[in-house]
Protein backbone atom coordinates (compact mmCIF):
# COMPACT_ATOMS: atom_id res chain seq x y z
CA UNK A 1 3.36 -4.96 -60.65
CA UNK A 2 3.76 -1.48 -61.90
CA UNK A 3 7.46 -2.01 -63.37
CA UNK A 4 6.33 -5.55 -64.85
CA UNK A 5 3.49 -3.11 -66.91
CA UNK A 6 5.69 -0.65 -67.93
CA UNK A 7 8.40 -3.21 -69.02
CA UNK A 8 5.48 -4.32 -71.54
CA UNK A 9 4.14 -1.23 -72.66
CA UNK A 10 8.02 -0.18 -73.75
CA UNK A 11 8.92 -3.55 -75.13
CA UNK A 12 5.37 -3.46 -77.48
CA UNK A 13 6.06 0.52 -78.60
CA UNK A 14 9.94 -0.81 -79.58
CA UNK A 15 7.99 -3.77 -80.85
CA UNK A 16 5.43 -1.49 -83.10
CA UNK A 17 8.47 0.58 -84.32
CA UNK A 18 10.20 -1.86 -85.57
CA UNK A 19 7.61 -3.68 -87.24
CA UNK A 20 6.62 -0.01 -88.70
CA UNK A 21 10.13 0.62 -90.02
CA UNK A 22 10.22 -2.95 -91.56
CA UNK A 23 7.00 -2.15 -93.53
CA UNK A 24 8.02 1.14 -94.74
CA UNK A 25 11.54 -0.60 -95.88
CA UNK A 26 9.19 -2.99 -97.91
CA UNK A 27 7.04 -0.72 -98.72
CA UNK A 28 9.83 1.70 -100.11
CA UNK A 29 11.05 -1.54 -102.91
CA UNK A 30 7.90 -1.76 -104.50
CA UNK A 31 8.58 -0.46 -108.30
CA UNK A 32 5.43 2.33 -107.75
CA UNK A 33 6.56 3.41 -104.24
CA UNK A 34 7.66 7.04 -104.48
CA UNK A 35 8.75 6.12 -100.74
CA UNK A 36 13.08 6.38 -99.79
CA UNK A 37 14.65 3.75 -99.05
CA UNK A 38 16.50 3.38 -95.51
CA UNK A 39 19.91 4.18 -97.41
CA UNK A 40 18.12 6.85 -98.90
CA UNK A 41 17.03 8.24 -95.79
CA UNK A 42 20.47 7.56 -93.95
CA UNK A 43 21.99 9.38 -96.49
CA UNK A 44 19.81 12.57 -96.59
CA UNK A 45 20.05 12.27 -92.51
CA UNK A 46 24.06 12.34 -92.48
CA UNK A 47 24.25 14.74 -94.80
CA UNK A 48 23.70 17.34 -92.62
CA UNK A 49 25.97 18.91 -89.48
CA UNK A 50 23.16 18.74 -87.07
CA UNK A 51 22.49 15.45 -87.60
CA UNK A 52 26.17 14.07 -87.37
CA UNK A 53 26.73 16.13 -84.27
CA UNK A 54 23.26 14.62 -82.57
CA UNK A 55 24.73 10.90 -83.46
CA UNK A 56 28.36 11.51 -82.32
CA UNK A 57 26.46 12.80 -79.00
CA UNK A 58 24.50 9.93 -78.84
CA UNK A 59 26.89 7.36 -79.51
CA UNK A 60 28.55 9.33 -76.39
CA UNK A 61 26.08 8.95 -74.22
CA UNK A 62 25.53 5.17 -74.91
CA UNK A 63 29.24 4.10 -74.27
CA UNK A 64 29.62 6.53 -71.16
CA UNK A 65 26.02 5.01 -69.76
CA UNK A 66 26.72 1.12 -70.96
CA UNK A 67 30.48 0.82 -71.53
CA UNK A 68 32.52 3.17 -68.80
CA UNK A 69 29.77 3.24 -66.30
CA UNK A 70 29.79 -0.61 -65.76
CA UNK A 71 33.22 -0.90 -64.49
C-alpha cells in the first residue's frame, strides 16, 4: 500500500508542475505580462556554462540509467 501512495503523491506533484508551467506559458502571452516566455527562459538558461554542463550531465545520466542499463 505504501508504494501505491507514493506512486500518487509523485504522479500529482509532476501533475501540479506541469499544469504550473502551462499557466505561466499562458500567462507569459498576454500583451501586459512582463512575464518570459519559455524560449525566453531557455535561452537565458543555455546561455550560460553551468547550465549547459548540468544538461549534458543530465542527459548522461538518463541514457546510462534508461538506454545502456536495460540491455
Amino acid at each position: 500500500m505504501n508504494g501505491h501512495l507514493s506512486h500518487v503523491v509523485t504522479v500529482s506533484v509532476f501533475a501540479a508542475l506541469g499544469l504550473a508551467l502551462v499557466l505561466m506559458a499562458l500567462l507569459a502571452h498576454r500583451r501586459s505580462s512582463k512575464l518570459p516566455t519559455i524560449g525566453q527562459l531557455v535561452r537565458a538558461a543555455l546561455g550560460r556554462r553551468s547550465v549547459q554542463v548540468l544538461l549534458v550531465l543530465a542527459w548522461w545520466w538518463v541514457g546510462w540509467h534508461f538506454f545502456a542499463a536495460g540491455g
